[in-house]
Protein backbone atom coordinates (compact mmCIF):
# COMPACT_ATOMS: atom_id res chain seq x y z
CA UNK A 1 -62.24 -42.38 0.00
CA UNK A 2 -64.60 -45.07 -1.20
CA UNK A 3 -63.65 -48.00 -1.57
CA UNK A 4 -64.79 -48.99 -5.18
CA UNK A 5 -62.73 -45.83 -6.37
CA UNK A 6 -58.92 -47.00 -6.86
CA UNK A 7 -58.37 -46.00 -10.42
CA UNK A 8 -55.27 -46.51 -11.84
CA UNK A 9 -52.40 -43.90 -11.86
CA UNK A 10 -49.26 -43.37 -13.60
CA UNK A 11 -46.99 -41.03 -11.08
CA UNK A 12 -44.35 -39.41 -13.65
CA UNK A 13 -41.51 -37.38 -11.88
CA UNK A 14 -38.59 -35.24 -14.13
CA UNK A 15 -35.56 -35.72 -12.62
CA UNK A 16 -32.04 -33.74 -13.28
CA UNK A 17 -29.05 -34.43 -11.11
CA UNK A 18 -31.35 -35.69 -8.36
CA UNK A 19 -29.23 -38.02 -6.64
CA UNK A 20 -29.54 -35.51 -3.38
CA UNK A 21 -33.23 -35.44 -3.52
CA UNK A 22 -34.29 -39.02 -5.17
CA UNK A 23 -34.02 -41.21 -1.68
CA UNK A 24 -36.47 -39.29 0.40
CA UNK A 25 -38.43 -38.79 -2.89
CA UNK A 26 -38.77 -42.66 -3.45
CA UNK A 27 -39.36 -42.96 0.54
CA UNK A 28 -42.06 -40.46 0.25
CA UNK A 29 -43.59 -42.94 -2.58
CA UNK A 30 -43.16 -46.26 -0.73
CA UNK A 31 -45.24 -44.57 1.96
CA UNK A 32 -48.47 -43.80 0.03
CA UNK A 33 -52.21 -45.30 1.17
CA UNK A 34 -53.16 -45.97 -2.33
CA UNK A 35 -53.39 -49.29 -3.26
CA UNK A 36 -49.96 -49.88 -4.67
CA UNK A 37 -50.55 -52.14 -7.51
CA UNK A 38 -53.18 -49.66 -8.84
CA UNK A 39 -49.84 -47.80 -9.70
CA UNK A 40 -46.66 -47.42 -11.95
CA UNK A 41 -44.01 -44.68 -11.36
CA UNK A 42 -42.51 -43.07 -14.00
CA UNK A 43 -38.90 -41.28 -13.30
CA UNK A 44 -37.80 -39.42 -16.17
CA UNK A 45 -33.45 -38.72 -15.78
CA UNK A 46 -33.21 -35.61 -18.35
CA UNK A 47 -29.40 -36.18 -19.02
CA UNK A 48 -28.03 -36.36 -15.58
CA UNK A 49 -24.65 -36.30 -14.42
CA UNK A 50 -24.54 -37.63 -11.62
CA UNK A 51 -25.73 -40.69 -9.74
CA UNK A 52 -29.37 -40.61 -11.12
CA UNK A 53 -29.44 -43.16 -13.27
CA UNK A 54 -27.81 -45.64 -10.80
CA UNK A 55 -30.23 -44.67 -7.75
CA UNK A 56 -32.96 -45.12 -10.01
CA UNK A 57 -32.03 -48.62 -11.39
CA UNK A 58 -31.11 -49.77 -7.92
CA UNK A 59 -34.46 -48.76 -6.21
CA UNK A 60 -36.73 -51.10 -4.05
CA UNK A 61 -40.48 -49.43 -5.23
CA UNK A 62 -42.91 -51.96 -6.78
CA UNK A 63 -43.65 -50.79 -10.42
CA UNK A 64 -41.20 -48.24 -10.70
CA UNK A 65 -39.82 -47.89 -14.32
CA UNK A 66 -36.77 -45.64 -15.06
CA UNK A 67 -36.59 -43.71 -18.32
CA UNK A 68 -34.48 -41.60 -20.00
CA UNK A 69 -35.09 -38.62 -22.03
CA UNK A 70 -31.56 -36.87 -23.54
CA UNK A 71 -32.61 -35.39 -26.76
CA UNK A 72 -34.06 -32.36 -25.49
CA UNK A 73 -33.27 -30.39 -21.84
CA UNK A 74 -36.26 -29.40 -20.46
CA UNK A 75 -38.31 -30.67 -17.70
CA UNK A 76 -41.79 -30.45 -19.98
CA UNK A 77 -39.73 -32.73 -23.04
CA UNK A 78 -39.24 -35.62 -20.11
CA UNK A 79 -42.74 -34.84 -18.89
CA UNK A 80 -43.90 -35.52 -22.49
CA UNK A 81 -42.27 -39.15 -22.59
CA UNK A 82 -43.99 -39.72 -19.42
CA UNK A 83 -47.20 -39.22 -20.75
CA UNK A 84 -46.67 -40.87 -24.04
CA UNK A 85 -45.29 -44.54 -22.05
CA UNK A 86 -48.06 -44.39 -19.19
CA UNK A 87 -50.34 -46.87 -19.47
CA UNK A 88 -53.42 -45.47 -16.71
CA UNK A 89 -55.39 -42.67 -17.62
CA UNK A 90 -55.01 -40.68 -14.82
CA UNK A 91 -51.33 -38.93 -14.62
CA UNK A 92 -50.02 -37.02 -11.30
CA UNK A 93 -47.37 -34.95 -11.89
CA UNK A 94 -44.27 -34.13 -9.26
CA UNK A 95 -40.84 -33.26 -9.13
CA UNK A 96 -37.67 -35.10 -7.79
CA UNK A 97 -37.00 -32.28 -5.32
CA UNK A 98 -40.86 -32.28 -3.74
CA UNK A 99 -41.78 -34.80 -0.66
CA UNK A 100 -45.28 -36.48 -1.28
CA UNK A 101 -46.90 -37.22 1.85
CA UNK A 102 -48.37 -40.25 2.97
CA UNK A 103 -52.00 -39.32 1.54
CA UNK A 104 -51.03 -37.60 -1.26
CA UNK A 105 -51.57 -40.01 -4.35
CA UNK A 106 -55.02 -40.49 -2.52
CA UNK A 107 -56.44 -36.96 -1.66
CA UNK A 108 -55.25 -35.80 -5.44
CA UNK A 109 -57.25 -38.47 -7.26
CA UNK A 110 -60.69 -38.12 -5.13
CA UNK A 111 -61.99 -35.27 -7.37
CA UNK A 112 -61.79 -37.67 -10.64
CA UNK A 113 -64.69 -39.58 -9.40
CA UNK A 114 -66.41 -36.20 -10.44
CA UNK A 115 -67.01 -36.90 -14.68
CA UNK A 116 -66.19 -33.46 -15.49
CA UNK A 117 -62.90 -33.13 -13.51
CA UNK A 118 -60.13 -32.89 -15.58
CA UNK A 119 -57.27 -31.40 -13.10
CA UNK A 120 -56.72 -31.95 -9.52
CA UNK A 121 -54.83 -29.58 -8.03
CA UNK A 122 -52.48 -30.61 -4.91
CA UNK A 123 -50.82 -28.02 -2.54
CA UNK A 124 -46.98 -27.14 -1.78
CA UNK A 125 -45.65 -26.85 1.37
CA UNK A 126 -42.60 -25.75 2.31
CA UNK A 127 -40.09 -28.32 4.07
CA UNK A 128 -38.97 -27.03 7.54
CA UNK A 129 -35.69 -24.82 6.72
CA UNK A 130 -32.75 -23.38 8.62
CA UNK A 131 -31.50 -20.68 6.69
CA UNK A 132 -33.23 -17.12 6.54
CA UNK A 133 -33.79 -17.67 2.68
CA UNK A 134 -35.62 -20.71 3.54
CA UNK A 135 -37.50 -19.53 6.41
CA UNK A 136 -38.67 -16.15 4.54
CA UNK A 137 -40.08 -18.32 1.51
CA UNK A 138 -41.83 -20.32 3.96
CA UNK A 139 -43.93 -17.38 5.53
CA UNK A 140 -44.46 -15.62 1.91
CA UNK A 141 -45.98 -19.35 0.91
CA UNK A 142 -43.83 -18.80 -2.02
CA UNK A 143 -44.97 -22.35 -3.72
CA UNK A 144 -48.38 -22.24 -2.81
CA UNK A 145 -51.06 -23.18 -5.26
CA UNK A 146 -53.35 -20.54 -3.90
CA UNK A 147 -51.56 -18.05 -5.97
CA UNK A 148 -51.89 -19.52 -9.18
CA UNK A 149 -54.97 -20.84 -9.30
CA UNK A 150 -55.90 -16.86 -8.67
CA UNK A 151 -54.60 -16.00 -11.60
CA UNK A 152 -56.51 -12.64 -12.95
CA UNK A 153 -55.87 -14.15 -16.48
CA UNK A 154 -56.62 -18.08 -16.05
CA UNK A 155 -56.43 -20.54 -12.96
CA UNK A 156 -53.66 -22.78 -13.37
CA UNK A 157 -51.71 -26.07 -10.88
CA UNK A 158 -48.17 -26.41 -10.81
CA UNK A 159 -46.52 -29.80 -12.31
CA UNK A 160 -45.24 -29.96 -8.59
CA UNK A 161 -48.73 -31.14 -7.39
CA UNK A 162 -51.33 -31.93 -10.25
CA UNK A 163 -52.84 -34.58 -11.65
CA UNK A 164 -54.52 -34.76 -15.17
CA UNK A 165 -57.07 -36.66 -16.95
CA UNK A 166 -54.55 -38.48 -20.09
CA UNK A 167 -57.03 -38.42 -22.36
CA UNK A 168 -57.21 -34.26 -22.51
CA UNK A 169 -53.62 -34.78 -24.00
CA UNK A 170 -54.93 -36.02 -26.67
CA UNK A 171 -57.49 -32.92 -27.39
CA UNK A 172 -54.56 -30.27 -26.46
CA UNK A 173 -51.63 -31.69 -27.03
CA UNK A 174 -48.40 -32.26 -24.41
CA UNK A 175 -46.55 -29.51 -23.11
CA UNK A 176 -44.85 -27.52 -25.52
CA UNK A 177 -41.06 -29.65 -25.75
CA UNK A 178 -38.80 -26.38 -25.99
CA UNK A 179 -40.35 -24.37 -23.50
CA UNK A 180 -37.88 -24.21 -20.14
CA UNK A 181 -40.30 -22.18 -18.10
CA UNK A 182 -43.57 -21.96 -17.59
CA UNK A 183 -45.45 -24.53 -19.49
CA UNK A 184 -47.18 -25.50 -16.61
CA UNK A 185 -49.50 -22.36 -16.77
CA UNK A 186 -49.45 -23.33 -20.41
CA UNK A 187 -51.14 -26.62 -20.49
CA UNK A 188 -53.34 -25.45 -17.66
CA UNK A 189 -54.66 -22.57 -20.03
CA UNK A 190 -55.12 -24.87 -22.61
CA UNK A 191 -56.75 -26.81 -21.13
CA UNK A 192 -59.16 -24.83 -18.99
CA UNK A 193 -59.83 -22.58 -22.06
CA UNK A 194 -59.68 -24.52 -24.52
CA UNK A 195 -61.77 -27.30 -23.48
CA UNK A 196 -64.79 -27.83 -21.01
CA UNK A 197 -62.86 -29.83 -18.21
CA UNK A 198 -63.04 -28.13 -14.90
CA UNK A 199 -60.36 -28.17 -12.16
CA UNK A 200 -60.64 -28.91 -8.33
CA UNK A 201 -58.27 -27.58 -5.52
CA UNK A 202 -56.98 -30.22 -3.19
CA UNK A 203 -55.77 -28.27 0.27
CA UNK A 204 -54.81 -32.13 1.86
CA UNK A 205 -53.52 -33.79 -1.24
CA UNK A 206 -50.04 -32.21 0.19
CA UNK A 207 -45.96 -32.46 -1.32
CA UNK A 208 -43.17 -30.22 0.59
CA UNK A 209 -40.65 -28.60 -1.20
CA UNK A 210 -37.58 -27.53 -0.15
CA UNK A 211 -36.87 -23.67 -0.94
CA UNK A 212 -34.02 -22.15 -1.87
CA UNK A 213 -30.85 -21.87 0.21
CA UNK A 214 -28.78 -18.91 -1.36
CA UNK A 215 -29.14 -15.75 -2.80
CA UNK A 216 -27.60 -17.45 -6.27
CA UNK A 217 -30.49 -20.13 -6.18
CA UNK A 218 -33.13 -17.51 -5.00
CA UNK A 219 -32.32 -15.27 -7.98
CA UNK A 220 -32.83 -18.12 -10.43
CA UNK A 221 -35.56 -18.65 -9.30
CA UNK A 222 -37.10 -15.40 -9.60
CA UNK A 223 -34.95 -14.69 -12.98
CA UNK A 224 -37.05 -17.87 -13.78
CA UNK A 225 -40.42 -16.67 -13.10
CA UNK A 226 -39.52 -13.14 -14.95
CA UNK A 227 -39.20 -15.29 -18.40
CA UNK A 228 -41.73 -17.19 -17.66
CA UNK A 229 -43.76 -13.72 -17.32
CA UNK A 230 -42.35 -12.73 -20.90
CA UNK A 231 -43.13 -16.15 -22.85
CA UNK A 232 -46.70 -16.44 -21.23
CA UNK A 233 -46.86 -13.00 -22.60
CA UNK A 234 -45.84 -13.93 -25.74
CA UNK A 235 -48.07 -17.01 -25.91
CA UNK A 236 -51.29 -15.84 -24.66
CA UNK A 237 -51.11 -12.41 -24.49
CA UNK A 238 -51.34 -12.32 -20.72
CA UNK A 239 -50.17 -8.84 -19.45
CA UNK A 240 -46.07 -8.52 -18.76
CA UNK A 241 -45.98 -7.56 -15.01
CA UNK A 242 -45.04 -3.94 -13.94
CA UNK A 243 -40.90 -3.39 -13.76
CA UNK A 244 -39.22 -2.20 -10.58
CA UNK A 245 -37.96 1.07 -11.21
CA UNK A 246 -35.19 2.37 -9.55
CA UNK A 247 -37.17 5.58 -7.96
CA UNK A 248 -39.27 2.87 -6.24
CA UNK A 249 -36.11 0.48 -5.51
CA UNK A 250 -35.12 4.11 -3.57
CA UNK A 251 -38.28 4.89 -2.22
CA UNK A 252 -38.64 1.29 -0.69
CA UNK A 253 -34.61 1.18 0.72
CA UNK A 254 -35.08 4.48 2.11
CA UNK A 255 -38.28 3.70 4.03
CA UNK A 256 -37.02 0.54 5.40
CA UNK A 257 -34.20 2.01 6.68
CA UNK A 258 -36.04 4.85 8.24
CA UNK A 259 -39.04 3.32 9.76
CA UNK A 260 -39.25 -0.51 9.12
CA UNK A 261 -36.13 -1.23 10.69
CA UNK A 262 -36.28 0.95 14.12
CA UNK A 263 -39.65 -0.58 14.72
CA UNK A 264 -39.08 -3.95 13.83
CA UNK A 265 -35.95 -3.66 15.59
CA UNK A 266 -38.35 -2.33 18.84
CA UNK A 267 -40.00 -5.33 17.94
CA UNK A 268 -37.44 -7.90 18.18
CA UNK A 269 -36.33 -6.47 21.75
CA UNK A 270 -39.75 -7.52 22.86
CA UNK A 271 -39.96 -10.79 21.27
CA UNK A 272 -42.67 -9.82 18.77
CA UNK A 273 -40.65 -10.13 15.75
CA UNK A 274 -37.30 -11.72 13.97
CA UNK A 275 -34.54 -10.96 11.73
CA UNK A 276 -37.00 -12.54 9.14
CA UNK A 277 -38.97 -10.06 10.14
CA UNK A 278 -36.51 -7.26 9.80
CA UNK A 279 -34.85 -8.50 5.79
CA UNK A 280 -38.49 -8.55 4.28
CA UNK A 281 -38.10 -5.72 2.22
CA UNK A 282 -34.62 -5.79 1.16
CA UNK A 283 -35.38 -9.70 0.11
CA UNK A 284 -38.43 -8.79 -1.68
CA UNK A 285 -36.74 -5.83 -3.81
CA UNK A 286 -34.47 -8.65 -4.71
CA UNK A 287 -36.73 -11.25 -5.82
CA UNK A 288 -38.81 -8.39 -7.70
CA UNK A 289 -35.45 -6.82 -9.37
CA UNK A 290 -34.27 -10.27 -10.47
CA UNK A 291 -37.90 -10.52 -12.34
CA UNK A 292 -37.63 -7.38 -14.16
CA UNK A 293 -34.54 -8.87 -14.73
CA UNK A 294 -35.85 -11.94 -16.42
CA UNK A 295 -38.95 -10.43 -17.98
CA UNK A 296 -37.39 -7.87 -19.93
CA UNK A 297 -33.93 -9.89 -21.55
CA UNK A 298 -35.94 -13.07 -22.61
CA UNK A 299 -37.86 -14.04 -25.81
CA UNK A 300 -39.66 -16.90 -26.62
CA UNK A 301 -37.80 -19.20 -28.77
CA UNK A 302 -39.62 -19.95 -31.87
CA UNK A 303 -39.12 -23.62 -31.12
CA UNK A 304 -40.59 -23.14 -28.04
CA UNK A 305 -43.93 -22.48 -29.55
CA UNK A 306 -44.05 -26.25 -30.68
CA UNK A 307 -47.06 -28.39 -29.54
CA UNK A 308 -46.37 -32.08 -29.90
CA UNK A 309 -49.76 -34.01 -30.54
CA UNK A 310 -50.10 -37.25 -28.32
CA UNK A 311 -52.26 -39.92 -30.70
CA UNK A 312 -54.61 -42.02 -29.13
CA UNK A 313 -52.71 -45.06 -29.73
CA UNK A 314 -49.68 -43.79 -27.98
């Protein structure tokens, strides 16, 4: 990196209930290469429960300031007060259950020393996992930013690993308070079409995340990115994905059962496949069933559609 480029960064991180995740999360930040007072850490607690509030206040990181957001439950609302108490111009964005690696902060803020970079866009790696949920997510690259930034409608970085120019929230507006899903594709859009910023992809500006463990967390997750389908949808008129019917739910089953499992089975006897391997199917019709799921039973709230404006003097 050169040397006369250390611009200053505010790090801003929602956190819910984190008190599981928040001590490897503060490690991971104590660990960075960039120049440490070049930055300020801000942990938002949305209304925890739990131990949060006491990890956070209790932490050994240099310029790490604690806030709390509890008027409104979403992840974008404690985002927002992020943005509006920063003090550098250039924000990364995280979240409480993501591990930044060493170089992260300083492969994600190269591409600013390009004028007409307004995003940089980090990429997601999954932590090592144990369970077959975990190791199944890994191989699909479930996280990974190579998906959405090939959107067919618009490009767009995950608040897991981006970083953003403060000053465009000023032409756009911050993320949209009431929205619970999706408003990272949201601000993207905004941005990218609204605006003449460009974006950059960062393949070594890396956070792991660790994927979900049950079937209960893997179908919120996927219930998740079914509304988040529907209110993009309803937003920017993106097209609603196709539903799984049930005559391809039957098709699918029956041709698993038929083909995919004898000769993965065959397979496994030889030591050319797994029992990740063998549950792809069934796992996928799962995660696709619990986003028809979420697509078609949500609607936008009409709160949701609320931009709040961030004033140059904020």
């Amino acid at each position: 990196m050169n040397a006369s480029f250390f611009p200053q960064v505010s790090v801003i991180v929602p956190v819910y209930n984190g008190e599981e995740d928040l001590p490897e999360l503060l490690q991971g930040f104590r660990q960075q290469t960039y120049p440490s007072d070049r930055l300020e850490y801000l942990i938002v607690d949305n209304g925890s429960c739990d131990r949060t509030s006491e990890i956070l206040h209790s932490a050994d990181l240099p310029n790490l300031k604690p806030l709390s957001q509890t008027q409104i439950q979403s992840s974008y609302a404690a985002r927002n007060l992020g943005i509006k108490t920063a003090q550098y111009d250039i924000l990364a964005f995280t979240d409480a259950d993501c591990r930044p690696q060493p170089q992260w902060l300083e492969n994600l803020i190269k591409p600013f020393a390009k004028p007409e970079i307004g995003l940089s866009v980090g990429e997601i790696i999954a932590l090592a996992g144990t369970t077959l949920l975990e190791q199944h997510a890994d191989r699909q690259e479930t996280l990974s930013q190579k998906h959405t930034l090939a959107n067919a409608f618009c490009p767009y970085g995950q608040t897991a690993n981006l970083a953003v120019r403060r000053s465009i929230f000023e032409q756009v507006g911050l993320f949209r308070p009431y929205l619970t899903t999706g408003g990272d594709a949201d601000m993207c859009w905004r941005i990218l079409r609204e605006t003449d910023w460009k974006h950059e992809f960062v393949p070594d500006a890396t956070v792991k995340h660790r994927h979900r463990r049950t079937l209960k967390e893997l179908q919120k997750q996927w219930y998740r990115y079914g509304e988040s389908n529907r209110y993009l949808h309803q937003l920017h008129g993106v097209e609603l994905m196709r539903p799984l019917t049930l005559k391809e739910t039957l098709y699918r089953t029956t041709r698993w059962m038929l083909k995919e499992v004898p000769m993965t089975s065959a397979k496994m006897l030889l030591g050319r496949a797994d029992i990740v391997d063998l549950v792809n199917t069934p796992l996928g019709l799962y995660m696709f069933q619990a986003r028809t799921q979420g697509q078609k039973f949500s609607d936008l709230p009409e709160n949701a559609r609320h931009i709040e404006p961030l004033s140059p003097n904020s």
